[in-house]
Each structure stands twice: as structure tokens, then as C-alpha cells.
N, C-alpha and C. Protein backbone atom coordinates (compact mmCIF):
# COMPACT_ATOMS: atom_id res chain seq x y z
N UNK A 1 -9.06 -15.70 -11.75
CA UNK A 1 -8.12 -15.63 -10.65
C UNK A 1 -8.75 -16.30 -9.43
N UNK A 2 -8.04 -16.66 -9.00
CA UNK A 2 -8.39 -18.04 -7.70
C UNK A 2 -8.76 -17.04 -6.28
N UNK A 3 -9.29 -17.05 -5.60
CA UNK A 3 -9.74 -16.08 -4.33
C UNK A 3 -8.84 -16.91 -2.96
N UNK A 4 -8.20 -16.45 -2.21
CA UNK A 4 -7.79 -17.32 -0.95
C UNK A 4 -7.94 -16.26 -0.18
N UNK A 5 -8.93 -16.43 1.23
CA UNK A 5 -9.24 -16.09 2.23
C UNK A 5 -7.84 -16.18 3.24
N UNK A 6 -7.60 -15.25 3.19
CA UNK A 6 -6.51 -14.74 4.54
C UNK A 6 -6.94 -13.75 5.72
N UNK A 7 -6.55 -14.18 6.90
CA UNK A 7 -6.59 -13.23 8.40
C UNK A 7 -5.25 -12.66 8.63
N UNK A 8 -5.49 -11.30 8.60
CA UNK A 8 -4.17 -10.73 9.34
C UNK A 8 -4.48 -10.63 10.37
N UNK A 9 -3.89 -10.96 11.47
CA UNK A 9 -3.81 -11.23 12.84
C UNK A 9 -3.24 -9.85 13.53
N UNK A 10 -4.40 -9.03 14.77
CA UNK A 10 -3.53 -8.07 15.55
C UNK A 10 -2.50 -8.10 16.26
N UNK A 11 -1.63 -7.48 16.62
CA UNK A 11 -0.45 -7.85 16.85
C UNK A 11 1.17 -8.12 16.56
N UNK A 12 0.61 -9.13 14.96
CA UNK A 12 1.41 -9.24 14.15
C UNK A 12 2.43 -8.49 13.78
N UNK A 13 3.42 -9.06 13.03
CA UNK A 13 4.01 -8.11 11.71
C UNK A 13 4.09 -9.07 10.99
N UNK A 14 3.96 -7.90 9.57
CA UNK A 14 4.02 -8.50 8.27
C UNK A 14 4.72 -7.66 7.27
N UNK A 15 5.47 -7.81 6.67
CA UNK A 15 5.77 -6.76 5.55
C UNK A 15 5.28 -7.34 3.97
N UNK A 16 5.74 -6.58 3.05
CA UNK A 16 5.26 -6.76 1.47
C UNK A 16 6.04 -5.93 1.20
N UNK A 17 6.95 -6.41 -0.23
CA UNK A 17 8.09 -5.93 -0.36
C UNK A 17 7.81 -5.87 -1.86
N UNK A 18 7.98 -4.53 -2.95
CA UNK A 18 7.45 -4.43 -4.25
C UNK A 18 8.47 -3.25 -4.61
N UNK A 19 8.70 -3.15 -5.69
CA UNK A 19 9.79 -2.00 -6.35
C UNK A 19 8.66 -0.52 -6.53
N UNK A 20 8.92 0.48 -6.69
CA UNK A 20 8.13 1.27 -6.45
C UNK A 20 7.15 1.45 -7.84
N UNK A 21 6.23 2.02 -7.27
CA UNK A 21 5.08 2.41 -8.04
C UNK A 21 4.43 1.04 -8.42
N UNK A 22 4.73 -0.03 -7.41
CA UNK A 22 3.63 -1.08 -8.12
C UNK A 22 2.29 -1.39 -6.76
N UNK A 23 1.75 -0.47 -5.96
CA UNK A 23 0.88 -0.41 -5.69
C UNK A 23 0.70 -0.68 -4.08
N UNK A 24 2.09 -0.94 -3.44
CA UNK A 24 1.72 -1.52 -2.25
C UNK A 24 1.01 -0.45 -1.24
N UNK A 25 1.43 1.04 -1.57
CA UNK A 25 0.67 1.62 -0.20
C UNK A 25 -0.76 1.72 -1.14
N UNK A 26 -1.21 1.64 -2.06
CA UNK A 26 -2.74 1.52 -2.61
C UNK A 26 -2.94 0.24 -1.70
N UNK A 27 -2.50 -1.10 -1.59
CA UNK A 27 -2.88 -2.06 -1.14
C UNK A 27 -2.79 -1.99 0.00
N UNK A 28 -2.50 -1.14 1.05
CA UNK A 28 -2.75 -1.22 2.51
C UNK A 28 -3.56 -0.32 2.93
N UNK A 29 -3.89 0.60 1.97
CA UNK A 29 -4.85 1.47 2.02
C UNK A 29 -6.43 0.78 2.01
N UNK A 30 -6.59 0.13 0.57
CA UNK A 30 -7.67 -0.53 0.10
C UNK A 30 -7.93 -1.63 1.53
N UNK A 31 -7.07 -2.30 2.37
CA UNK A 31 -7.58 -3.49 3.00
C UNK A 31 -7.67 -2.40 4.55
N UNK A 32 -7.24 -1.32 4.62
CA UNK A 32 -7.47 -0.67 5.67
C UNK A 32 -9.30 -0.06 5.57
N UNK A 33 -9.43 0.04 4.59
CA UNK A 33 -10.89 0.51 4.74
C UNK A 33 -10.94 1.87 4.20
N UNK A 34 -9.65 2.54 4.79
CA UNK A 34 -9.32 4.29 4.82
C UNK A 34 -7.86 4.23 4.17
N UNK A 35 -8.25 6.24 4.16
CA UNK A 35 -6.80 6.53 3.66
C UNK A 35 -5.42 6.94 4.35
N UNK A 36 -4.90 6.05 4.77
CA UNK A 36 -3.92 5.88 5.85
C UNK A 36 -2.36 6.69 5.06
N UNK A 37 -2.43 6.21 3.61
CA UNK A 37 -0.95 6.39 3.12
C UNK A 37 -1.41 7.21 1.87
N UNK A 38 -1.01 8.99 1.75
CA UNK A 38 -1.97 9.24 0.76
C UNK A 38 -0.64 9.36 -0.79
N UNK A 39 -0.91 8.37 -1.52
CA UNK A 39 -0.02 8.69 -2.72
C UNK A 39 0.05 9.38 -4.06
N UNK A 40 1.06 9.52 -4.12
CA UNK A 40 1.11 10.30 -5.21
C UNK A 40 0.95 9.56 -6.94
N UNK A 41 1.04 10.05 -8.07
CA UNK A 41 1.18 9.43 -9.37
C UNK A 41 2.58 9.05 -9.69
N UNK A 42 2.77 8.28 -10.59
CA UNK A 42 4.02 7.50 -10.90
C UNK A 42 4.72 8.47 -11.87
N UNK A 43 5.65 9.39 -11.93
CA UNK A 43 6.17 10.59 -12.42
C UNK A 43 6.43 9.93 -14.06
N UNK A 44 6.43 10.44 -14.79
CA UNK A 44 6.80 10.18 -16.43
C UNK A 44 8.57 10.37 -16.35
N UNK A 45 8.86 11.10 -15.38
CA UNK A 45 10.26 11.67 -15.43
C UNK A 45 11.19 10.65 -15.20
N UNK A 46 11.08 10.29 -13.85
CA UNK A 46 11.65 9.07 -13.14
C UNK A 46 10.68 7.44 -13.11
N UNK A 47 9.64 7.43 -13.47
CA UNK A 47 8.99 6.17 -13.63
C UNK A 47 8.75 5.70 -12.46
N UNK A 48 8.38 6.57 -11.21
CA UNK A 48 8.73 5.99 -9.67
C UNK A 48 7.66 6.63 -8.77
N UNK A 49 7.04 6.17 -8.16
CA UNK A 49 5.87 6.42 -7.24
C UNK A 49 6.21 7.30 -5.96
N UNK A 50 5.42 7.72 -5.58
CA UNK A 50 5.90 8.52 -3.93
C UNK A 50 4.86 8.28 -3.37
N UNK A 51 5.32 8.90 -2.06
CA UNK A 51 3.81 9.24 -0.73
C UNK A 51 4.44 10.66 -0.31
N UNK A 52 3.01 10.81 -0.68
CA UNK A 52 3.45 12.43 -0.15
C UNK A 52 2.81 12.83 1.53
N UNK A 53 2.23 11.94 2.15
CA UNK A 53 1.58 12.10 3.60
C UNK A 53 1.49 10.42 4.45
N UNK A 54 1.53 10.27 5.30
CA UNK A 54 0.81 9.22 6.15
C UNK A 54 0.40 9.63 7.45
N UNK A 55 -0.38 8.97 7.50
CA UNK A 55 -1.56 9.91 9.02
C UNK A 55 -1.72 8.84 9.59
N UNK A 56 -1.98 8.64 10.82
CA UNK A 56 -2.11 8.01 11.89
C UNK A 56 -3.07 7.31 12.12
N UNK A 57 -3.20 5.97 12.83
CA UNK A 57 -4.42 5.14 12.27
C UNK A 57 -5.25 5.48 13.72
């Protein structure tokens, strides 16, 4: 897999747009450093991810 160096810029906005349970609040978590968005498991029932908290940066 190819590596490309990106800056998110303060200030900004940006969104990322994914159907659920494919990882995006893991991925804003992981580039935050911390645990900003705390989620839940992808249910067997419904096949669908949650957040069960978000805390304040």
C-alpha cells in the first residue's frame, strides 16, 4: 500500500463519509492521538456500529 503524507489544517473542515460500522470514528480517534469517540461493537443483530459516548477535546 502506497503511504501519502497529508496535513489537516486548524481551522478547517473536513468530513469522511462511510456506511456504518466501517471504522470512521476508530479513524478519528487513531489520528487524534486519544479517545475522543468511544465505540461500540458492530451488533450480529443489525450488522451496524454505534457510539455510545463522545467527550470533549
Amino acid at each position: 500500500m502506497n503511504k501519502k503524507k497529508s496535513t489537516i489544517k486548524k481551522g478547517k473542515t473536513y468530513s469522511m463519509l462511510g456506511s456504518s460500522g466501517v471504522g470512521k470514528s476508530t479513524l478519528l480517534n487513531n489520528l487524534s492521538g486519544k479517545t475522543i469517540i468511544k465505540t461500540n461493537t458492530i451488533s450480529q443483530s443489525t450488522n451496524r456500529g454505534g457510539i455510545s459516548q463522545v467527550t470533549g477535546s
